[in-house]
C-alpha atoms as a PDB file:
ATOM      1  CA  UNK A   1      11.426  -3.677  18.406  1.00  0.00           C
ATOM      2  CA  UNK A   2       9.388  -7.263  18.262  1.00  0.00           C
ATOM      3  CA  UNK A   3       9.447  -8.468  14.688  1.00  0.00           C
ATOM      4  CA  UNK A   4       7.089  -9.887  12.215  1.00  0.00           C
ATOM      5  CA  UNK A   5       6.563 -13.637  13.030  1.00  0.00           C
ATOM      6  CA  UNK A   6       6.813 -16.581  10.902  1.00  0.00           C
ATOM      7  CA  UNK A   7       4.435 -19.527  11.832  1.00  0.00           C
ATOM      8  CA  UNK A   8       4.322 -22.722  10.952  1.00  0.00           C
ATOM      9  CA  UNK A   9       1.260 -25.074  10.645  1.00  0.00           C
ATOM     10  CA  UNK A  10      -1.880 -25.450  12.426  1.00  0.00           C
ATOM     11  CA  UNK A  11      -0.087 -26.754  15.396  1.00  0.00           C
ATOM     12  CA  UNK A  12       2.048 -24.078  15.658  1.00  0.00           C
ATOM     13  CA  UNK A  13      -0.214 -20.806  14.786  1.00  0.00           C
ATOM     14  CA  UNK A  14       0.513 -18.565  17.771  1.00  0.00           C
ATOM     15  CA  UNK A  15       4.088 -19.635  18.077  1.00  0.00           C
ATOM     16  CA  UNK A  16       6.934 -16.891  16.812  1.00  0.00           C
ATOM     17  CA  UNK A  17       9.097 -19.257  14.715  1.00  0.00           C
ATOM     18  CA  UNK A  18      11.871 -16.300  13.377  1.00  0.00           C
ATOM     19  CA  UNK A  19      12.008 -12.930  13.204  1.00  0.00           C
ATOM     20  CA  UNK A  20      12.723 -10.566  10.766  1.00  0.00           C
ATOM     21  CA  UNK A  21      12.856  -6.514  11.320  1.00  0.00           C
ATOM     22  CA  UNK A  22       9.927  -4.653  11.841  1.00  0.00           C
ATOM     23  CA  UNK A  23       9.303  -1.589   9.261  1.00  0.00           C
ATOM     24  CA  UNK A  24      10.281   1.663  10.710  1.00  0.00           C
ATOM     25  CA  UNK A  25       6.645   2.638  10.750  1.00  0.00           C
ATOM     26  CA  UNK A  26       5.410   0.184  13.587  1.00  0.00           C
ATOM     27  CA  UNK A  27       5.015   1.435  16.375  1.00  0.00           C
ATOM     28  CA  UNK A  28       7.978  -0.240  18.739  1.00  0.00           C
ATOM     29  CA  UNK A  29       5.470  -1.172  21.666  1.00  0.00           C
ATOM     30  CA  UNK A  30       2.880  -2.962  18.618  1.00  0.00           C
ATOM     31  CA  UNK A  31       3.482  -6.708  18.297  1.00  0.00           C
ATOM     32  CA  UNK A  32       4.331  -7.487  14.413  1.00  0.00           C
ATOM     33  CA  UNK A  33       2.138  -8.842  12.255  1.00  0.00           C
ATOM     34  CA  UNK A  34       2.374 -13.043  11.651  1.00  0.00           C
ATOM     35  CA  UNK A  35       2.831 -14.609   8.169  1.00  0.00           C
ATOM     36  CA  UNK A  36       1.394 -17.759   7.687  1.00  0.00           C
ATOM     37  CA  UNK A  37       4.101 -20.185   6.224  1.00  0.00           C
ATOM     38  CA  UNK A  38       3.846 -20.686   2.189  1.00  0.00           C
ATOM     39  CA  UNK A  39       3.857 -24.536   2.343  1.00  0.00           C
ATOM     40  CA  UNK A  40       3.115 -26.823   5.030  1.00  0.00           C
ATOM     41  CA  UNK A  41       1.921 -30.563   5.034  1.00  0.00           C
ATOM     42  CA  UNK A  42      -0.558 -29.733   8.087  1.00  0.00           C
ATOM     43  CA  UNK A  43      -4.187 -28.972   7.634  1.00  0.00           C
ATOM     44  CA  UNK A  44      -4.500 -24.601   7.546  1.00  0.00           C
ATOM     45  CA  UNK A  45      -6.811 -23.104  10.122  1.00  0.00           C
ATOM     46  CA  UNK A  46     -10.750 -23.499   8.312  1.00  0.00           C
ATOM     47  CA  UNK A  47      -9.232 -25.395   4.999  1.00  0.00           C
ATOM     48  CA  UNK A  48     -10.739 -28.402   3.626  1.00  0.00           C
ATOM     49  CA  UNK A  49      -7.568 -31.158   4.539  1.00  0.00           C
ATOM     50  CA  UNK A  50      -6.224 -30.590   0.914  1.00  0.00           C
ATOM     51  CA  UNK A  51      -2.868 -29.119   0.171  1.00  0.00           C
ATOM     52  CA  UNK A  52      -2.998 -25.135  -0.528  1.00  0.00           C
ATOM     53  CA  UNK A  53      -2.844 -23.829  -3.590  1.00  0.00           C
ATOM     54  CA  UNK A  54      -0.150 -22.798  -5.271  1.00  0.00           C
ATOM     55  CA  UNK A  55       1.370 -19.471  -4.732  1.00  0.00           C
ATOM     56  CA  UNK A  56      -1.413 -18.508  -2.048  1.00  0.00           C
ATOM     57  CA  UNK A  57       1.146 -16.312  -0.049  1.00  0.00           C
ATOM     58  CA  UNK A  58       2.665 -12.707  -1.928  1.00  0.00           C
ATOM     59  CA  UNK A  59       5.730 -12.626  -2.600  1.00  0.00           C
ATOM     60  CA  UNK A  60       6.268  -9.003  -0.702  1.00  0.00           C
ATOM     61  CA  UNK A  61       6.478  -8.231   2.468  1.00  0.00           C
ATOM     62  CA  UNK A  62       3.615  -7.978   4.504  1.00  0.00           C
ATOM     63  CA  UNK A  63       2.831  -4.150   4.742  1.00  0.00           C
ATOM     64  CA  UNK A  64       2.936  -2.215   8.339  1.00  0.00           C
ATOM     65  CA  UNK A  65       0.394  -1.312  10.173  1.00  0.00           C
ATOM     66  CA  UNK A  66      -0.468   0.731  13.101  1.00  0.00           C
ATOM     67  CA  UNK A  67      -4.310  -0.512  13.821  1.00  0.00           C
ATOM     68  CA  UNK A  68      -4.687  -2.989  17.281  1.00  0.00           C
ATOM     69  CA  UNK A  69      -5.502  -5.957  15.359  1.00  0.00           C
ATOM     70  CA  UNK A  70      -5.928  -7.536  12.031  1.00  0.00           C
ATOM     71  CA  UNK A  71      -6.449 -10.804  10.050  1.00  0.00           C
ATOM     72  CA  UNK A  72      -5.692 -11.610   6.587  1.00  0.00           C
ATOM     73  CA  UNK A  73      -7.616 -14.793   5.687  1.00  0.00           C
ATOM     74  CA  UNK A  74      -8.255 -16.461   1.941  1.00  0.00           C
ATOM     75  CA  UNK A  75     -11.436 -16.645   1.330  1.00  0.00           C
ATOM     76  CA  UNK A  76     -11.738 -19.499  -0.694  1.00  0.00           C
ATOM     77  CA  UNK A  77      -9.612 -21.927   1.632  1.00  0.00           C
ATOM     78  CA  UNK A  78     -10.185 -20.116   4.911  1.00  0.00           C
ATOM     79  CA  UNK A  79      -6.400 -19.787   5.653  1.00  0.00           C
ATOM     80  CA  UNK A  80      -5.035 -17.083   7.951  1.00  0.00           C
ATOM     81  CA  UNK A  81      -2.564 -15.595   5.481  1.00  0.00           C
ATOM     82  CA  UNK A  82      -1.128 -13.125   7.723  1.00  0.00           C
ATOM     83  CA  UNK A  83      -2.387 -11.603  11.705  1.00  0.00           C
ATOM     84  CA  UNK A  84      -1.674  -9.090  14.212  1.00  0.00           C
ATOM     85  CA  UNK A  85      -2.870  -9.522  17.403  1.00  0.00           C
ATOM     86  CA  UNK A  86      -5.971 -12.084  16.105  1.00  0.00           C
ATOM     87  CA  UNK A  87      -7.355 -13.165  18.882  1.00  0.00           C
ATOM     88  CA  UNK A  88      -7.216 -10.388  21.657  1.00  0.00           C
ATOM     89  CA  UNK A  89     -10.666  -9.897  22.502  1.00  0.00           C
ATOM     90  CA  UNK A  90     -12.038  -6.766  21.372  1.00  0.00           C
ATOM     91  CA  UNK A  91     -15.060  -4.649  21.118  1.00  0.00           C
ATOM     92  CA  UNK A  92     -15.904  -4.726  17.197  1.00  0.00           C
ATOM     93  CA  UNK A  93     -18.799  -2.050  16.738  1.00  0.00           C
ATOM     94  CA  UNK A  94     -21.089  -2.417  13.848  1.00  0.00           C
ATOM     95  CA  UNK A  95     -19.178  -5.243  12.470  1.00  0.00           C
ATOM     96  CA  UNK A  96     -20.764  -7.518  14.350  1.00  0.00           C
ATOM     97  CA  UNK A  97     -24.358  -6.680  12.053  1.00  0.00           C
ATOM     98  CA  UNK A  98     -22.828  -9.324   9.549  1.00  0.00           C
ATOM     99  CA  UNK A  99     -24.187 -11.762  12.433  1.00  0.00           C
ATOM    100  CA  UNK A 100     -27.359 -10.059  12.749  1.00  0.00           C
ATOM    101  CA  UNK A 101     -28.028 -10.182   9.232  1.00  0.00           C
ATOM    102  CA  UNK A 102     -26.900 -14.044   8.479  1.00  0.00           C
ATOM    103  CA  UNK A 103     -29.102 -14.706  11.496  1.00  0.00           C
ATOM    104  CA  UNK A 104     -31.828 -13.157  10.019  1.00  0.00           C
ATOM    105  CA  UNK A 105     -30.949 -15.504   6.439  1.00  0.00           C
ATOM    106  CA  UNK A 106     -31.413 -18.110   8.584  1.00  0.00           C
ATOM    107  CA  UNK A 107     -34.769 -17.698  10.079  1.00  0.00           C
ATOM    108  CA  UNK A 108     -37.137 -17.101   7.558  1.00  0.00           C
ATOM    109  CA  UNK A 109     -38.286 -15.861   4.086  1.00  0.00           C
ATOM    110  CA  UNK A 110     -36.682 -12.143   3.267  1.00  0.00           C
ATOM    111  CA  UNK A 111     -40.016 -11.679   1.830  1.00  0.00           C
ATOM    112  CA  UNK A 112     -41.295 -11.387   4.843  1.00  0.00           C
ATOM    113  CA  UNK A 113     -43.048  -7.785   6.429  1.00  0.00           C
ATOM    114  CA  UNK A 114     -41.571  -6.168   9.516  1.00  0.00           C
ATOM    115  CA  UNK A 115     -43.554  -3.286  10.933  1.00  0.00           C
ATOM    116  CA  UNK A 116     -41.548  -1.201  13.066  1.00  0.00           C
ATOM    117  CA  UNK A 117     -42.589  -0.407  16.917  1.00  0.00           C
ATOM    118  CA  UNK A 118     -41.772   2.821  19.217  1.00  0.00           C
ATOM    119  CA  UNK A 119     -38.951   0.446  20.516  1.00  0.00           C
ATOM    120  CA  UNK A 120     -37.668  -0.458  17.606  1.00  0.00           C
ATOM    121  CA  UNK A 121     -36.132   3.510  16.537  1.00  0.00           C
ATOM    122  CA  UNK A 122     -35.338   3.855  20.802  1.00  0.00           C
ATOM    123  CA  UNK A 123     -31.411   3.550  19.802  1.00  0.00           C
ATOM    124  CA  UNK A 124     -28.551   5.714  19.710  1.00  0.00           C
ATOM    125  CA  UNK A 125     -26.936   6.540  15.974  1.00  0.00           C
ATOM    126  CA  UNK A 126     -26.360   5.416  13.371  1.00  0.00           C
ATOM    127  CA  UNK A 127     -30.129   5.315  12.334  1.00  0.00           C
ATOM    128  CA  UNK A 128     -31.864   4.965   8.914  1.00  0.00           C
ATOM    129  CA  UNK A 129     -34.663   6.191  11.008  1.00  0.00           C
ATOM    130  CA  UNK A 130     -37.306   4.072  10.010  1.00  0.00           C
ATOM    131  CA  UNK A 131     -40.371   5.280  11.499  1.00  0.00           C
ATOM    132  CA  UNK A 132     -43.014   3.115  14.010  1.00  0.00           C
ATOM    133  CA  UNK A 133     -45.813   1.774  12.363  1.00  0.00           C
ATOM    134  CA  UNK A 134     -43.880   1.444   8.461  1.00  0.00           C
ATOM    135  CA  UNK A 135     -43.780  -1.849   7.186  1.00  0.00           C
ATOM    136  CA  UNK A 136     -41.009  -3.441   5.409  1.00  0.00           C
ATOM    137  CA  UNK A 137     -39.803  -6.662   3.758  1.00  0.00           C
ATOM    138  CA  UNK A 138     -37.122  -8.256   5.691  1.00  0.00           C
ATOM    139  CA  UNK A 139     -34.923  -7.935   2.656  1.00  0.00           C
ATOM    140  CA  UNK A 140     -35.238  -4.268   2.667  1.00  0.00           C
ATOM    141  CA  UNK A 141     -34.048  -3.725   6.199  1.00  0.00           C
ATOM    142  CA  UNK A 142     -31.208  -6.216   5.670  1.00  0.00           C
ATOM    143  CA  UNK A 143     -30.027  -4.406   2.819  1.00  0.00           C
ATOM    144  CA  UNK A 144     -30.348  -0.742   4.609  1.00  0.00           C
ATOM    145  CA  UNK A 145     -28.415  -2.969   7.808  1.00  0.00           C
ATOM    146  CA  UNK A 146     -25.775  -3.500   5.829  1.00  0.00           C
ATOM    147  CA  UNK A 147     -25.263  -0.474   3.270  1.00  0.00           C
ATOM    148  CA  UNK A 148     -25.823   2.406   6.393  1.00  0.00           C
ATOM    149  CA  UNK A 149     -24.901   0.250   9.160  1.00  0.00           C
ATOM    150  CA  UNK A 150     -28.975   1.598  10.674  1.00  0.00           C
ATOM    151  CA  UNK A 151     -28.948   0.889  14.583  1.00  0.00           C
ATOM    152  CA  UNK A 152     -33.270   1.271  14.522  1.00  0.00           C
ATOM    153  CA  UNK A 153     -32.848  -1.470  11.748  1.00  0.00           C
ATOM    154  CA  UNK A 154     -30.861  -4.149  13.710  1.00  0.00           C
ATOM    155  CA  UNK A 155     -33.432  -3.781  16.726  1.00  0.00           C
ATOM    156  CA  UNK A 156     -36.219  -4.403  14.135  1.00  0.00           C
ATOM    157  CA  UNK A 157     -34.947  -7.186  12.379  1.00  0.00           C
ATOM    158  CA  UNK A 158     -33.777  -9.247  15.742  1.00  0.00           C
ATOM    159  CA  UNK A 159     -37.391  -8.658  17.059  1.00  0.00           C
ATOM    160  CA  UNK A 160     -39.248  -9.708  14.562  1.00  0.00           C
ATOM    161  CA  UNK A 161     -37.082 -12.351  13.934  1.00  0.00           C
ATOM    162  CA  UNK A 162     -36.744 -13.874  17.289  1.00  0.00           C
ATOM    163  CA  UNK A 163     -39.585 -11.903  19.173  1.00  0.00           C
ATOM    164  CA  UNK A 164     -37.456 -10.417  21.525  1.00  0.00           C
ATOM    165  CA  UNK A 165     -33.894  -8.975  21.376  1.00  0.00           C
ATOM    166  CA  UNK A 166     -33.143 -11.387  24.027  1.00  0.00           C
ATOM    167  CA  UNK A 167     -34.242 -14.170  22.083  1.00  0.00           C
ATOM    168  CA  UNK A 168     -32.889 -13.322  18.922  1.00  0.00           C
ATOM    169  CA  UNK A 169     -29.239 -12.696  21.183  1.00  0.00           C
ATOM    170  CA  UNK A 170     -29.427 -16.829  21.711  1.00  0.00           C
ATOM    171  CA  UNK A 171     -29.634 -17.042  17.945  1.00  0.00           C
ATOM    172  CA  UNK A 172     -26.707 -15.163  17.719  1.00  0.00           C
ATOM    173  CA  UNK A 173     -24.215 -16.596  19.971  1.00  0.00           C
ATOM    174  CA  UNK A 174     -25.325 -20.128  18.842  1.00  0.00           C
ATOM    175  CA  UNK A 175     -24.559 -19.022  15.149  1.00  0.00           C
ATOM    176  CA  UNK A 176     -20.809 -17.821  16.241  1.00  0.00           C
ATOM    177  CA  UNK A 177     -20.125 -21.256  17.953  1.00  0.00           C
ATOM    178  CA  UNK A 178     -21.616 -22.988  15.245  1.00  0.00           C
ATOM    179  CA  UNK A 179     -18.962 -21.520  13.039  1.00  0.00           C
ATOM    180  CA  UNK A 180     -16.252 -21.233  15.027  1.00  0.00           C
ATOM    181  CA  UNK A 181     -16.218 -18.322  16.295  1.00  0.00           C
ATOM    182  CA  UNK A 182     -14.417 -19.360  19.970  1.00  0.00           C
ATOM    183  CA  UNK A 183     -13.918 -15.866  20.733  1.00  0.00           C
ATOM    184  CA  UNK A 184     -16.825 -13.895  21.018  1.00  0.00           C
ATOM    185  CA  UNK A 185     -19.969 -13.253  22.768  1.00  0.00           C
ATOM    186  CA  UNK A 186     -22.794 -10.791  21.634  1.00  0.00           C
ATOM    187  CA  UNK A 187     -25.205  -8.626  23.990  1.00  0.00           C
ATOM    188  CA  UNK A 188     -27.105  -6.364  21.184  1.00  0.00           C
ATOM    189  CA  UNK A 189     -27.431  -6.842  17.676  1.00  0.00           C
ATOM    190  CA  UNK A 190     -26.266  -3.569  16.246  1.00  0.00           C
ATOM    191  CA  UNK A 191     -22.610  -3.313  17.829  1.00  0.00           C
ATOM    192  CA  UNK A 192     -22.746  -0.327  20.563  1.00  0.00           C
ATOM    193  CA  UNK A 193     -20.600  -0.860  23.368  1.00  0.00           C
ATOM    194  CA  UNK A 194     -21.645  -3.179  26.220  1.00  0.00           C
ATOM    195  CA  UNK A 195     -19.987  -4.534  29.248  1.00  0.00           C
ATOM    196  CA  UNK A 196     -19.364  -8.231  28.333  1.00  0.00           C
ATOM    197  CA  UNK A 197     -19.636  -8.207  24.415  1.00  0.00           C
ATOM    198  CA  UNK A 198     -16.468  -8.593  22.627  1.00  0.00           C
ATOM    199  CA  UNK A 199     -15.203 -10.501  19.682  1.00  0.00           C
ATOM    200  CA  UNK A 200     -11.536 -10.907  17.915  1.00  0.00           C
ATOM    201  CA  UNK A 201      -9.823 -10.525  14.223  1.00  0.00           C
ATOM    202  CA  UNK A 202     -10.067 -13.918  14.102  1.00  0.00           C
ATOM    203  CA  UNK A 203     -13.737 -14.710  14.797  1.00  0.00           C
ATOM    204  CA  UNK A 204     -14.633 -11.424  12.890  1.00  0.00           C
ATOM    205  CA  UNK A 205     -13.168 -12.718   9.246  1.00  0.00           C
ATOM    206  CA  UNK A 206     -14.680 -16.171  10.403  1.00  0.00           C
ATOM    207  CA  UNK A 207     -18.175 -14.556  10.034  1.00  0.00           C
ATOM    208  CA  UNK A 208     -17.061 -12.710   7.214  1.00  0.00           C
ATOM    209  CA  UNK A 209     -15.819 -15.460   5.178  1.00  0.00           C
ATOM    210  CA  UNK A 210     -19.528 -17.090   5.750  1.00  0.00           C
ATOM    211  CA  UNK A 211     -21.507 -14.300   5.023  1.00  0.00           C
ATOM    212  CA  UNK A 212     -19.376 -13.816   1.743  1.00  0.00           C
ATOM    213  CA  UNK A 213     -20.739 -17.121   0.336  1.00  0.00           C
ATOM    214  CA  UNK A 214     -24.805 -15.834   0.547  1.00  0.00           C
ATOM    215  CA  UNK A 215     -25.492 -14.030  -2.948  1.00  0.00           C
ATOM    216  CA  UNK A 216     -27.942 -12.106  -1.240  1.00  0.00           C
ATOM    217  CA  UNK A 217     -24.888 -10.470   1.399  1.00  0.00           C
ATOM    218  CA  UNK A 218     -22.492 -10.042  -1.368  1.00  0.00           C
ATOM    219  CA  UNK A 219     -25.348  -7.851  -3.538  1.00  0.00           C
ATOM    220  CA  UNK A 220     -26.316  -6.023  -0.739  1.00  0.00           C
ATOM    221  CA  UNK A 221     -22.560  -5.161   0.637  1.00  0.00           C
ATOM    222  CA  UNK A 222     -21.156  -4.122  -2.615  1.00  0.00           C
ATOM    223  CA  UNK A 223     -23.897  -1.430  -3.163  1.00  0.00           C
ATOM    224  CA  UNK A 224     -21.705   1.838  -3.073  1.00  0.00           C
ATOM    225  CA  UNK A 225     -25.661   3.662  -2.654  1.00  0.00           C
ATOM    226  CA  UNK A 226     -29.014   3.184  -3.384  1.00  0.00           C
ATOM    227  CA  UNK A 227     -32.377   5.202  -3.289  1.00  0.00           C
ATOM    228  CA  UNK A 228     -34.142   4.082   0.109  1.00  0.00           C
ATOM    229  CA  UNK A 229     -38.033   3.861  -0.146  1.00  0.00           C
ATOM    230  CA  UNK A 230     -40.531   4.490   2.534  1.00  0.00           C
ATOM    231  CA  UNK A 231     -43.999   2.424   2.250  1.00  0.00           C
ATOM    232  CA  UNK A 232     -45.115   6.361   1.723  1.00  0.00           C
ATOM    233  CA  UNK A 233     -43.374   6.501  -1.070  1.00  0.00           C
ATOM    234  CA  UNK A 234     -40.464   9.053   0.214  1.00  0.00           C
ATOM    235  CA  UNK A 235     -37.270   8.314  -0.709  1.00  0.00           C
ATOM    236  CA  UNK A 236     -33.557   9.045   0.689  1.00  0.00           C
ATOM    237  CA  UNK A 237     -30.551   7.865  -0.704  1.00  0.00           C
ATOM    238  CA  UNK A 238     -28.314   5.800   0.991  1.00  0.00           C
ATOM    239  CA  UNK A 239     -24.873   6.048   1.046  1.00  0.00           C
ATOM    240  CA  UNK A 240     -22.285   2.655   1.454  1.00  0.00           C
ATOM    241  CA  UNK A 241     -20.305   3.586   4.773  1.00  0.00           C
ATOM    242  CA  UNK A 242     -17.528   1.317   3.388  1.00  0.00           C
ATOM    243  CA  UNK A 243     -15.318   3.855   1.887  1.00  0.00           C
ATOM    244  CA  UNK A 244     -12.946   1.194   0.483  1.00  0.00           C
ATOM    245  CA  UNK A 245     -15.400   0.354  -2.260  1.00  0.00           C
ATOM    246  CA  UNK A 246     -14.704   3.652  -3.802  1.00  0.00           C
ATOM    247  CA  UNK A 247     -11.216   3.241  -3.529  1.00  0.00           C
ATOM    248  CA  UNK A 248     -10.037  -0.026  -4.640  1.00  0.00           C
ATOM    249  CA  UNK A 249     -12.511  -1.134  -7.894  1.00  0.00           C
ATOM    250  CA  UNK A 250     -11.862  -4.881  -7.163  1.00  0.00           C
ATOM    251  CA  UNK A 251     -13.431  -4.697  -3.559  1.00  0.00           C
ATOM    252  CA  UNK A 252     -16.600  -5.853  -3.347  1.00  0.00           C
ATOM    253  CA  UNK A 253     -17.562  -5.083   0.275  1.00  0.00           C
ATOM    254  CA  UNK A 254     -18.103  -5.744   3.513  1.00  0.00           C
ATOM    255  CA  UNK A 255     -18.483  -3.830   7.103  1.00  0.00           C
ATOM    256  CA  UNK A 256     -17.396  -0.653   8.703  1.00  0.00           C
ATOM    257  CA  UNK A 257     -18.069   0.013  12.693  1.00  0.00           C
ATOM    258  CA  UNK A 258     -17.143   2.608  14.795  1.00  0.00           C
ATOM    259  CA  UNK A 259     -17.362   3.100  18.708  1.00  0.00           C
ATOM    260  CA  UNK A 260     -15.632   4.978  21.278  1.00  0.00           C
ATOM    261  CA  UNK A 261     -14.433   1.139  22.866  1.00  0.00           C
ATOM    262  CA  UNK A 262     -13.990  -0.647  19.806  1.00  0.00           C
ATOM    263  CA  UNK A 263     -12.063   2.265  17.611  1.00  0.00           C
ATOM    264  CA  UNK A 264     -12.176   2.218  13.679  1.00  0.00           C
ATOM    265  CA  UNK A 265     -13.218  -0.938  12.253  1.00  0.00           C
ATOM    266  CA  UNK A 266     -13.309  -2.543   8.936  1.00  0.00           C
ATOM    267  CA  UNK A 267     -14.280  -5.947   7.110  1.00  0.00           C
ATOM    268  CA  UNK A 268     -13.410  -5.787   3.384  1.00  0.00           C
ATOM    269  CA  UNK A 269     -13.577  -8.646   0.589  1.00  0.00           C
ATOM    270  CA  UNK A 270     -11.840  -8.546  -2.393  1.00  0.00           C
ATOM    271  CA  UNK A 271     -12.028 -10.446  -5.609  1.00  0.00           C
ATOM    272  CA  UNK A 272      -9.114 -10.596  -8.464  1.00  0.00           C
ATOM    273  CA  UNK A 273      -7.241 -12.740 -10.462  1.00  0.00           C
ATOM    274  CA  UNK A 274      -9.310 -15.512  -9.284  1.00  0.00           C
ATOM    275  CA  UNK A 275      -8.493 -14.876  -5.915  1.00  0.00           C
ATOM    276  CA  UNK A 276     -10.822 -13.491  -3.169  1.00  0.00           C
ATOM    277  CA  UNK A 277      -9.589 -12.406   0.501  1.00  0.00           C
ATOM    278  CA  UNK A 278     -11.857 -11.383   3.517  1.00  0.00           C
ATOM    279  CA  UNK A 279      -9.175  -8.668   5.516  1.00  0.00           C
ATOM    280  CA  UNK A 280     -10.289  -7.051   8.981  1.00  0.00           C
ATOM    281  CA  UNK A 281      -9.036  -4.327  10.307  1.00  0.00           C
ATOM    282  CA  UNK A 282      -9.900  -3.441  14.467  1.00  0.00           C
ATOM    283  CA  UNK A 283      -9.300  -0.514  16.667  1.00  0.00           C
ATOM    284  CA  UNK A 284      -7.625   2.305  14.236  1.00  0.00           C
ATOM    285  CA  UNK A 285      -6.915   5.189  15.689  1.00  0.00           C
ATOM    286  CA  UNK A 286      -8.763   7.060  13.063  1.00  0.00           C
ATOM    287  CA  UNK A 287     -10.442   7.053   9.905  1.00  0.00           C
ATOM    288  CA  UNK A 288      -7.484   7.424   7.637  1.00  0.00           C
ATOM    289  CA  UNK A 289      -5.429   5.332   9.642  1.00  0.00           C
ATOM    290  CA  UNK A 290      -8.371   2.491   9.247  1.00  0.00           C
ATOM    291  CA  UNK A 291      -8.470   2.714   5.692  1.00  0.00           C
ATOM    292  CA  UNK A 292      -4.542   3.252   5.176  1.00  0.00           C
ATOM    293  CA  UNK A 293      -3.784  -0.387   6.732  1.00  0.00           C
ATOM    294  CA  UNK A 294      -6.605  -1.919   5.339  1.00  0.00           C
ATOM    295  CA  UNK A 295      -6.181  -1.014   1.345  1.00  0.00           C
ATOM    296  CA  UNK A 296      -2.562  -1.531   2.426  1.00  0.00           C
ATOM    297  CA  UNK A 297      -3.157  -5.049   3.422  1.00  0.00           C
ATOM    298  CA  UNK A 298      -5.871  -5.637   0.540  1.00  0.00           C
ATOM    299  CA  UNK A 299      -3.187  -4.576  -2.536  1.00  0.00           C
ATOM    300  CA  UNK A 300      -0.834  -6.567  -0.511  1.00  0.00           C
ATOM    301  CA  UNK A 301      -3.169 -10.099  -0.417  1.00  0.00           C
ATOM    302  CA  UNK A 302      -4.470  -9.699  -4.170  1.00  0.00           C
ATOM    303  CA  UNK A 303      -1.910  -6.860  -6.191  1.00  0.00           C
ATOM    304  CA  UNK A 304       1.040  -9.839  -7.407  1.00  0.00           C
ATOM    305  CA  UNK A 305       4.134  -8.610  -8.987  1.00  0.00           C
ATOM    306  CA  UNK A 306       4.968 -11.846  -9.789  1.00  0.00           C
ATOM    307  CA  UNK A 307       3.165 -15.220 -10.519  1.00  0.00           C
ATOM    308  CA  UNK A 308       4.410 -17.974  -9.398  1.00  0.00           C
ATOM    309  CA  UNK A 309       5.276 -20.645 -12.376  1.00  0.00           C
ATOM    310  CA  UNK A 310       2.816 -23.415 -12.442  1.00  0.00           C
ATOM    311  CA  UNK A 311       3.942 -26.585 -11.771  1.00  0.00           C
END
């Protein structure tokens, strides 16, 4: 059975420095998952060059999991505190709306209207099923993008931002290299499975670790549900599709997707203790499987036993 992996420094990141058993529960064809080292005098993967804090790895184990690929990543410092498989290139579903939404920060006032068009609700679910010829603030659909994960939504928002879905695609791809995000390439804005579009663990907590720092994402992705209103004054309530949030009380968000391609996925942030983590979880096998590894890897990153003592 292949081991978990110890790495050491930036240098070194994809290197297997020592091995250590793998927990009976991994599956023995599954490469282990990779610990970043506790203390090392290079500059972490995303960090500011400044020496990480104290005590940023747990003192346990890192727990086993079955999913295709994962990331562990501090959110504050942006270093990869543990990975499995992080930068296989994947298809990441609905995920990938974190994107369309920061794109959407980017370019232009949230106050502004969107009016929905015939092509706009022409998409496969999941829908809100916003209706041509409504109008709504920008900040509206955003929040309805990234509460119910609505496919009609994602189309509306990246035409009216951009004019065209093809335009608003450029947008996109230039915001993941801007950030870092080496790994990826984007062909809709909503996540369904396309020939060609595929990002990785990696990239994914990348863009998650971004979007964490707008207050405006970090309302809107913590919202468990809200009452959705139509300009005709109908209402439906909208329910969070990240299940986590009801499970864990100290996680505050972020992204579920799900495709046929891309499997069960899941971004999740977590505050406590002063600490915050962004965790992603690709290509689970199934929905309890999805959540299993990530709350596993969540109460892992944030749950200590122990404190280290302070110097």
């Amino acid at each position: 059975m292949r081991g978990i992996s110890v790495l050491v420094g930036l240098a070194s990141l994809m290197s297997m420095m020592a091995c250590a058993p793998v927990p009976g529960s991994f599956p023995s064809s599954a490469p282990g998952v990779s610990v970043a080292p506790q203390g090392s005098s290079l500059a972490p993967v995303l960090a500011p060059p400044v020496a990480p804090p104290t005590g940023l790895l747990p003192n346990n184990p890192v727990p086993p999991i079955t999913s295709a690929a994962a990331v562990v990543m501090d959110g504050v410092t942006g270093r990869i505190l543990a990975a499995k498989n992080p930068d296989e290139r994947r298809a990441v579903a609905s995920t990938q709306k974190i994107l369309t939404a920061l794109v959407t920060l980017d370019n232009g006032p949230l106050s502004d209207p969107v009016t929905v068009v015939t092509g706009d609700t022409q998409v496969e679910p999941s829908k809100v099923y916003i209706r041509a010829g409504e109008t709504y603030t920008r900040a509206a659909l955003v929040k309805a993008l990234m509460v119910k994960s609505g496919n009609d939504v994602a189309k509306a928002l990246a035409r009216d931002v951009a004019g065209s879905e093809e335009a608003f695609l450029a947008l996109m791809n230039a915001k993941a290299r801007s950030l870092g995000m080496r790994s990826s390439h984007f062909k809709n804005p909503h996540g369904l499975t396309e020939e060609g579009q595929y990002s990785t663990a990696r990239d994914i907590a990348i863009l998650g670790r971004e979007a964490y720092q707008s207050a405006v994402i970090r309302g809107f992705v913590r919202t468990k549900s809200y009452s959705f209103s139509r300009p005709s004054g109908e209402t439906k309530t909208l329910t969070n599709t990240n299940q986590l949030l009801r499970r864990i009380s100290y996680c505050t968000g972020m992204k579920t997707g799900t495709t046929r391609a891309s499997g069960r996925c899941l971004v999740s942030t977590g505050e406590l203790n002063g600490r915050l983590v962004v965790i992603v979880v690709l290509g689970a096998s199934s929905e309890s499987v999805l959540y299993q590894d990530s709350e596993a890897l969540m109460r892992w990153s944030l749950e200590r036993t122990t404190e280290p003592a302070l110097n």
